[in-house]
PDB file of N, CA and C in Angstrom:
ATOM      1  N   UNK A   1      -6.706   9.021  -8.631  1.00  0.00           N
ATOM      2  CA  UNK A   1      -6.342   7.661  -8.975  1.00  0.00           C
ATOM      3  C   UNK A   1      -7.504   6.744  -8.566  1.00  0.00           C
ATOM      4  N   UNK A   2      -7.895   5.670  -9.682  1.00  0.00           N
ATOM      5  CA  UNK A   2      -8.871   4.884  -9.156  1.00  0.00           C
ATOM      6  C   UNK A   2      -8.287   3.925  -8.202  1.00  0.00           C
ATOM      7  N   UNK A   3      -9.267   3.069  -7.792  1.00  0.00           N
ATOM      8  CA  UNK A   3      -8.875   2.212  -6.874  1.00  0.00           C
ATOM      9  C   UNK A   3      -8.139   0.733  -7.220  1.00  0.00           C
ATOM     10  N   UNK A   4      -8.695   0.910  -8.500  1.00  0.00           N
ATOM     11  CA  UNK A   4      -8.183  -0.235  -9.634  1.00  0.00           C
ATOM     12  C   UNK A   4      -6.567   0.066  -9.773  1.00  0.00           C
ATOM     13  N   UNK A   5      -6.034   1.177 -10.372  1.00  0.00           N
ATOM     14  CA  UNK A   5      -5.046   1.576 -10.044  1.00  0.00           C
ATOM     15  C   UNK A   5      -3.852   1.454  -9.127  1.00  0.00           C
ATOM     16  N   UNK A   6      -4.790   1.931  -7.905  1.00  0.00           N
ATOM     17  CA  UNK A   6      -4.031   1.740  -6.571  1.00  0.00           C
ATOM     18  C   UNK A   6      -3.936   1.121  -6.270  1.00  0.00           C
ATOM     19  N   UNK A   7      -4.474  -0.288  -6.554  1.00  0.00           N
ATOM     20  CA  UNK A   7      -4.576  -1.848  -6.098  1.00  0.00           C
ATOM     21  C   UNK A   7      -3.257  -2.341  -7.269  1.00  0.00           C
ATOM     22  N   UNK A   8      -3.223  -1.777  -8.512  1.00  0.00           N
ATOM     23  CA  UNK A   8      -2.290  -2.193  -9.371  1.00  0.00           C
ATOM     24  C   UNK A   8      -1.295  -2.025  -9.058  1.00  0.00           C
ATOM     25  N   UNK A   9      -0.897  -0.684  -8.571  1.00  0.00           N
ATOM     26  CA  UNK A   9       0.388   0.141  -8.747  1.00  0.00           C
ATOM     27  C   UNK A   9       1.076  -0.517  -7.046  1.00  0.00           C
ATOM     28  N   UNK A  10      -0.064  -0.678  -6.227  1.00  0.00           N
ATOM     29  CA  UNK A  10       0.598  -1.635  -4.364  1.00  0.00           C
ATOM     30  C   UNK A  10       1.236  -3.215  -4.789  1.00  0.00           C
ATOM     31  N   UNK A  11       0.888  -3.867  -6.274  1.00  0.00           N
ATOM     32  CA  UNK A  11       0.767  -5.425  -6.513  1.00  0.00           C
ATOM     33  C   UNK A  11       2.141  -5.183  -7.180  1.00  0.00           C
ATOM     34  N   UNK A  12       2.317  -4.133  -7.611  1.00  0.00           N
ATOM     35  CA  UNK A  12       4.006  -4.274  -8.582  1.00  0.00           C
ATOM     36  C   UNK A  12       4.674  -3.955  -7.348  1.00  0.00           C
ATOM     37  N   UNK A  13       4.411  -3.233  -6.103  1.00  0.00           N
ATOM     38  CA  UNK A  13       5.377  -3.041  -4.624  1.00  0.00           C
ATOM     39  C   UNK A  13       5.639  -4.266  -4.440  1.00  0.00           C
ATOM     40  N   UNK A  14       4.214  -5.016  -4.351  1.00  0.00           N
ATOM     41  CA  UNK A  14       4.848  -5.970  -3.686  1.00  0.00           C
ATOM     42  C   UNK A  14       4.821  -6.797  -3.776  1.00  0.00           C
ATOM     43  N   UNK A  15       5.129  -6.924  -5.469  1.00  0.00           N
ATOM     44  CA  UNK A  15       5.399  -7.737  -6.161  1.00  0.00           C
ATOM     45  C   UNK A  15       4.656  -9.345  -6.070  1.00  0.00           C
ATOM     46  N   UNK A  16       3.561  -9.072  -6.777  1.00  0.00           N
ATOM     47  CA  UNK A  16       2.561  -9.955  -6.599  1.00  0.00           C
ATOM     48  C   UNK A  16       1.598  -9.888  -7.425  1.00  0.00           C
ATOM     49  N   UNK A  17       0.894 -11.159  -7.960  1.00  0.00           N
ATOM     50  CA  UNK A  17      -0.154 -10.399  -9.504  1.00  0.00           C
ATOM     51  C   UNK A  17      -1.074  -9.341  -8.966  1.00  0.00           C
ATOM     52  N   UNK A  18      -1.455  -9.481  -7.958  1.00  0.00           N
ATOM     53  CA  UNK A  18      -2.835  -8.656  -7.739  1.00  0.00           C
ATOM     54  C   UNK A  18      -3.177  -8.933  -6.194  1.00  0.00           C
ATOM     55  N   UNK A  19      -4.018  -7.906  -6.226  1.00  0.00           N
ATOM     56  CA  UNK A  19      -4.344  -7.693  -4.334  1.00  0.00           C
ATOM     57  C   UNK A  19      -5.858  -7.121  -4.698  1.00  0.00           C
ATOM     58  N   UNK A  20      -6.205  -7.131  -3.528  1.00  0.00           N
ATOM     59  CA  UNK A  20      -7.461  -6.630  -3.416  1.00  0.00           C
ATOM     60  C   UNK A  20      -7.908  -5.976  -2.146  1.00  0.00           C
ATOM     61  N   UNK A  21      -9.070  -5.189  -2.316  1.00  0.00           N
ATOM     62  CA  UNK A  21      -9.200  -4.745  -0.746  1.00  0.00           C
ATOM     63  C   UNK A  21      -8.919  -5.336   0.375  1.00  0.00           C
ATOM     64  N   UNK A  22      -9.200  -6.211   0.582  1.00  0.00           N
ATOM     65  CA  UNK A  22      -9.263  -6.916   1.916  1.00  0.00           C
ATOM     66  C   UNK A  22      -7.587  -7.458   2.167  1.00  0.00           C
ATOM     67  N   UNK A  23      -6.877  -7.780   1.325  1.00  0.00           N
ATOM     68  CA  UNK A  23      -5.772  -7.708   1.384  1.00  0.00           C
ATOM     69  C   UNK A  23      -4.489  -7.483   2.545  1.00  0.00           C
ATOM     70  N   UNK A  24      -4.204  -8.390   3.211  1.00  0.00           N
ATOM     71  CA  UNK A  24      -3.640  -7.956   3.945  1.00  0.00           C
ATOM     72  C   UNK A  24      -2.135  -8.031   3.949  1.00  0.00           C
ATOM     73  N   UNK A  25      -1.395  -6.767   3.522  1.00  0.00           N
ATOM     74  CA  UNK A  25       0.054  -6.927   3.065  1.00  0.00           C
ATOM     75  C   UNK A  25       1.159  -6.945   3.625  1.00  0.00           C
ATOM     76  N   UNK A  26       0.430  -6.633   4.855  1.00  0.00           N
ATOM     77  CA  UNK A  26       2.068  -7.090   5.545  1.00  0.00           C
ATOM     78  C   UNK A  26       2.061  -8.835   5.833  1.00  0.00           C
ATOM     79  N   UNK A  27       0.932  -9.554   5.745  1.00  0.00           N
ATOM     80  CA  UNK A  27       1.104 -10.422   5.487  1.00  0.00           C
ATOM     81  C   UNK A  27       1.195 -12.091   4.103  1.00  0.00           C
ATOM     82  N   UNK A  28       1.575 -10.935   3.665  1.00  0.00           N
ATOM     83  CA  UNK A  28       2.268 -11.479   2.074  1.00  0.00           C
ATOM     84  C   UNK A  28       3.708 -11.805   2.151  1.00  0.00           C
ATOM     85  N   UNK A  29       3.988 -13.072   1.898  1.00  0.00           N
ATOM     86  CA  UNK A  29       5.198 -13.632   1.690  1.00  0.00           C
ATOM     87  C   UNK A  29       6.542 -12.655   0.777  1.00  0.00           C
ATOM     88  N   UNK A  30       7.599 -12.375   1.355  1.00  0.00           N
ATOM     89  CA  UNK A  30       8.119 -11.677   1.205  1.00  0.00           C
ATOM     90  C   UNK A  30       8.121  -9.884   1.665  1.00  0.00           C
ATOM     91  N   UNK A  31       7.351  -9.829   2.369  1.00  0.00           N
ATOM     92  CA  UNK A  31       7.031  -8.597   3.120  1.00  0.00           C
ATOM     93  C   UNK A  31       8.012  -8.055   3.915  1.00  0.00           C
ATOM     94  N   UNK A  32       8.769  -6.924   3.544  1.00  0.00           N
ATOM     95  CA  UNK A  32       9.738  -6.431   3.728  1.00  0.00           C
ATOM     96  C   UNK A  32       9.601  -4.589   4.203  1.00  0.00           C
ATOM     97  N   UNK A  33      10.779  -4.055   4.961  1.00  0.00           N
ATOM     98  CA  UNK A  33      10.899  -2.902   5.175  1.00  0.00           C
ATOM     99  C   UNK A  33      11.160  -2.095   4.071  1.00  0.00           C
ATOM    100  N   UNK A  34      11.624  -2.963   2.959  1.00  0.00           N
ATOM    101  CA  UNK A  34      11.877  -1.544   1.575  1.00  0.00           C
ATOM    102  C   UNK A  34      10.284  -1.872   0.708  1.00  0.00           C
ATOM    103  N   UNK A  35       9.498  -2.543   1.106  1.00  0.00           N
ATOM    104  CA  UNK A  35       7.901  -2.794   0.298  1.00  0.00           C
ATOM    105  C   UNK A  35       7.186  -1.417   1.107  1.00  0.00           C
ATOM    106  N   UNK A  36       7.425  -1.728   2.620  1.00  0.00           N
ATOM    107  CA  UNK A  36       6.734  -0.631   3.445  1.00  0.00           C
ATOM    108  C   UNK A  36       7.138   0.803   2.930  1.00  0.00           C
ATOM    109  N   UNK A  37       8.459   0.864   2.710  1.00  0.00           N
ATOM    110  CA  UNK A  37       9.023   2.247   2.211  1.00  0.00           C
ATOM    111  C   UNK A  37       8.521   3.144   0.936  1.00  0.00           C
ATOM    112  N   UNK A  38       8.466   1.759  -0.196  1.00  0.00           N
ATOM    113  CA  UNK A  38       7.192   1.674  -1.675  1.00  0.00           C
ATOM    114  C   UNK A  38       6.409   2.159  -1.554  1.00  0.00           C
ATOM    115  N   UNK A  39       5.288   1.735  -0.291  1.00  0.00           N
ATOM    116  CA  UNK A  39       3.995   2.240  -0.505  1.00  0.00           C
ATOM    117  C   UNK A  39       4.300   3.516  -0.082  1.00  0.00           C
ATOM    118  N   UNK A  40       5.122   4.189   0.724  1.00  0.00           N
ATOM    119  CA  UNK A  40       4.782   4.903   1.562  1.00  0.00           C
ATOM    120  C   UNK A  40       5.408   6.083   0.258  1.00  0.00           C
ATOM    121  N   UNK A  41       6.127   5.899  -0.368  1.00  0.00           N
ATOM    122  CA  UNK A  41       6.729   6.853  -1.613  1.00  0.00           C
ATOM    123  C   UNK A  41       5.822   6.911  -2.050  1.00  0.00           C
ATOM    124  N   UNK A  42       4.705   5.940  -3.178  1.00  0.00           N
ATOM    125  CA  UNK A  42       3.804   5.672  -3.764  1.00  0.00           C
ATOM    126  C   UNK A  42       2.733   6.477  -3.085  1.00  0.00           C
ATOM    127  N   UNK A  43       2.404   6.905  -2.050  1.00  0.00           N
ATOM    128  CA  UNK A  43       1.112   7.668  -1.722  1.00  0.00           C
ATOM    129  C   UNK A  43       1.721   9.096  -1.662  1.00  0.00           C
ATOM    130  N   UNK A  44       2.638   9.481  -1.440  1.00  0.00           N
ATOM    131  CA  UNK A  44       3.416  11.102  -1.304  1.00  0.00           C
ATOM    132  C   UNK A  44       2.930  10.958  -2.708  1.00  0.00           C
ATOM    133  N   UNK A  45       3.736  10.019  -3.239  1.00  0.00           N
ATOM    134  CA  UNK A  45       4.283  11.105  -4.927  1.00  0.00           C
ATOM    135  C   UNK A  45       3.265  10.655  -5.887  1.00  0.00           C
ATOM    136  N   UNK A  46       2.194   9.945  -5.804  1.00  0.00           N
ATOM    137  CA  UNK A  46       0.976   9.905  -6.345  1.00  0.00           C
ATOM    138  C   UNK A  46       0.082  10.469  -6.009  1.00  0.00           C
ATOM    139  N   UNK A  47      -0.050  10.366  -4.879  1.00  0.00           N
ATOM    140  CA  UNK A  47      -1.380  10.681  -4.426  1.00  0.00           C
ATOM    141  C   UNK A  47      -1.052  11.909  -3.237  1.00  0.00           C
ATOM    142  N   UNK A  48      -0.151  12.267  -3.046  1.00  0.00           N
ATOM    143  CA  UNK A  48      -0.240  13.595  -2.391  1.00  0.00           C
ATOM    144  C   UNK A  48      -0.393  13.748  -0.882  1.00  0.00           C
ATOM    145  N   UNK A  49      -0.366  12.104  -0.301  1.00  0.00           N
ATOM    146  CA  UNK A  49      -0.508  12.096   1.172  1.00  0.00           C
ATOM    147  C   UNK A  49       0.617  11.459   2.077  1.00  0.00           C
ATOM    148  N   UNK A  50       1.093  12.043   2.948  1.00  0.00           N
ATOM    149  CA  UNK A  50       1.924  11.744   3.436  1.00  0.00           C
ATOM    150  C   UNK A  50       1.679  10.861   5.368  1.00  0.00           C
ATOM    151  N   UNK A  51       1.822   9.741   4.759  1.00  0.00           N
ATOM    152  CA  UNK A  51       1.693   9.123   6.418  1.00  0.00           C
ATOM    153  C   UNK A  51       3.098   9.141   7.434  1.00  0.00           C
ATOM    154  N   UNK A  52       2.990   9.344   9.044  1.00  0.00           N
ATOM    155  CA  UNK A  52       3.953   9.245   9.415  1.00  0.00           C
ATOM    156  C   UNK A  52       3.735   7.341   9.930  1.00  0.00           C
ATOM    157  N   UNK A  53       4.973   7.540  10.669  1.00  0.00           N
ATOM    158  CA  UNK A  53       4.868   5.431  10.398  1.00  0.00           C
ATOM    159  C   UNK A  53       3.885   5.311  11.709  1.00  0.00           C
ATOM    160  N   UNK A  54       3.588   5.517  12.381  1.00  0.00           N
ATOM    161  CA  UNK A  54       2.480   5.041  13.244  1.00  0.00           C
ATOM    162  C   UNK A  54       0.951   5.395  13.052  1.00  0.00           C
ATOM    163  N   UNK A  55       1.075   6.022  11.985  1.00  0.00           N
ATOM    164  CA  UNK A  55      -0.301   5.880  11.473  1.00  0.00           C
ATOM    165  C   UNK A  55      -0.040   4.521  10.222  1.00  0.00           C
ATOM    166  N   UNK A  56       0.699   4.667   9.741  1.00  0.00           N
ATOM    167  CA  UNK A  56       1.072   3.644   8.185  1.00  0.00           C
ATOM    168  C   UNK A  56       1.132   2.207   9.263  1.00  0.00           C
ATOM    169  N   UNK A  57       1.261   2.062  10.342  1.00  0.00           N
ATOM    170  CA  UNK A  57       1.357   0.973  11.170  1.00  0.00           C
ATOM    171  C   UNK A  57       0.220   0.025  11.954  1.00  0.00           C
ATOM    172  N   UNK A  58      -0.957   1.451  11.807  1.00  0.00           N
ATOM    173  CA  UNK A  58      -2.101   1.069  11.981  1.00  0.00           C
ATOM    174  C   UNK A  58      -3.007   0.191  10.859  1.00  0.00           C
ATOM    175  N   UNK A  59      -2.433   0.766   9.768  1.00  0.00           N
ATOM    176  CA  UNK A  59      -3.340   0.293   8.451  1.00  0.00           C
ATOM    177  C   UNK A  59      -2.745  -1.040   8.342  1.00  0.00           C
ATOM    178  N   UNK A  60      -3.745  -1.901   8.283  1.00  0.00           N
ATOM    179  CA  UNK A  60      -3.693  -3.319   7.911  1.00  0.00           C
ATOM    180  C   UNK A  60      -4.029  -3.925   6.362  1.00  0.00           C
ATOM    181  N   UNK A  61      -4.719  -3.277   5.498  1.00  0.00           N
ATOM    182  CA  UNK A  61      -5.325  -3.425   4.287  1.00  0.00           C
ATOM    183  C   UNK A  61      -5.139  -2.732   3.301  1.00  0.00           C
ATOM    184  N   UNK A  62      -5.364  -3.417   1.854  1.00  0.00           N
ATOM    185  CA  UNK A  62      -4.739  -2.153   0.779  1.00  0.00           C
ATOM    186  C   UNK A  62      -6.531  -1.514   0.370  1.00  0.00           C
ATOM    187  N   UNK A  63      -7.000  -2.114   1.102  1.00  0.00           N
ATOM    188  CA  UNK A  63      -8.734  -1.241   0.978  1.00  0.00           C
ATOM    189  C   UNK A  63      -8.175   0.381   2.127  1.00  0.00           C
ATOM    190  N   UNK A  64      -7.854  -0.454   3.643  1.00  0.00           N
ATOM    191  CA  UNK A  64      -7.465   0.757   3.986  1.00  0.00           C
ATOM    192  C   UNK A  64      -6.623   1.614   3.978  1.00  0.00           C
ATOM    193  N   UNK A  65      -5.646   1.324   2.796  1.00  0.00           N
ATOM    194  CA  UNK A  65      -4.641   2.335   2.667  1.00  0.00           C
ATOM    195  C   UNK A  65      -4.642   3.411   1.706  1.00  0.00           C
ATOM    196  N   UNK A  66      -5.727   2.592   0.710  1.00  0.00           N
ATOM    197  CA  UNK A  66      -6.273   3.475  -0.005  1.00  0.00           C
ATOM    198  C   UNK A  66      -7.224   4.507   0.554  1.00  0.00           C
ATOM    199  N   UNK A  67      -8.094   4.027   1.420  1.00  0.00           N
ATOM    200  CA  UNK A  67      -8.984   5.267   1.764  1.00  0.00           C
ATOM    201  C   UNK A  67      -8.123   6.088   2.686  1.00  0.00           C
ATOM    202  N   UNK A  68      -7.075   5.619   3.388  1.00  0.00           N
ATOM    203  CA  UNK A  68      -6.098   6.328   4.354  1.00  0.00           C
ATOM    204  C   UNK A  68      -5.658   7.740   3.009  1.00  0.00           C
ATOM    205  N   UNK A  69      -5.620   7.857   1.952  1.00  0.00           N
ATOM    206  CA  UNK A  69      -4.891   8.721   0.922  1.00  0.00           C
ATOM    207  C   UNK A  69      -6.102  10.226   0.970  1.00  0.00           C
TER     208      UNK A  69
END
């Protein structure tokens, strides 16, 4: 998956036109425990990686959540 992609497919989570690397999503208005749950489906069942939540707790950015995959 490109990164273009992965930046697309995190902006329909969380529901927002668009994000970008630097991005920081837990601090986006409306930031919720079922958005956190999104991404965290969204990287298993796309991308094949599975975070447990204290690593997913560390990541602050959708730059670093992508390279987290």
């Amino acid at each position: 998956m490109t990164r273009e992609d992965f930046r697309a497919k995190v902006a329909a989570i969380l529901e927002v036109p668009q994000v970008e690397d630097a991005t920081r999503f837990r601090e986006l208005p409306g930031w919720c425990s079922l958005q956190a749950f999104g991404l965290l489906v969204m990287l298993e069942n796309d991308c094949g990686v599975r975070l447990d939540a204290g690593r997913f707790a560390e990541i602050e950015t959708v730059g670093a959540l992508y390279d987290a995959r």
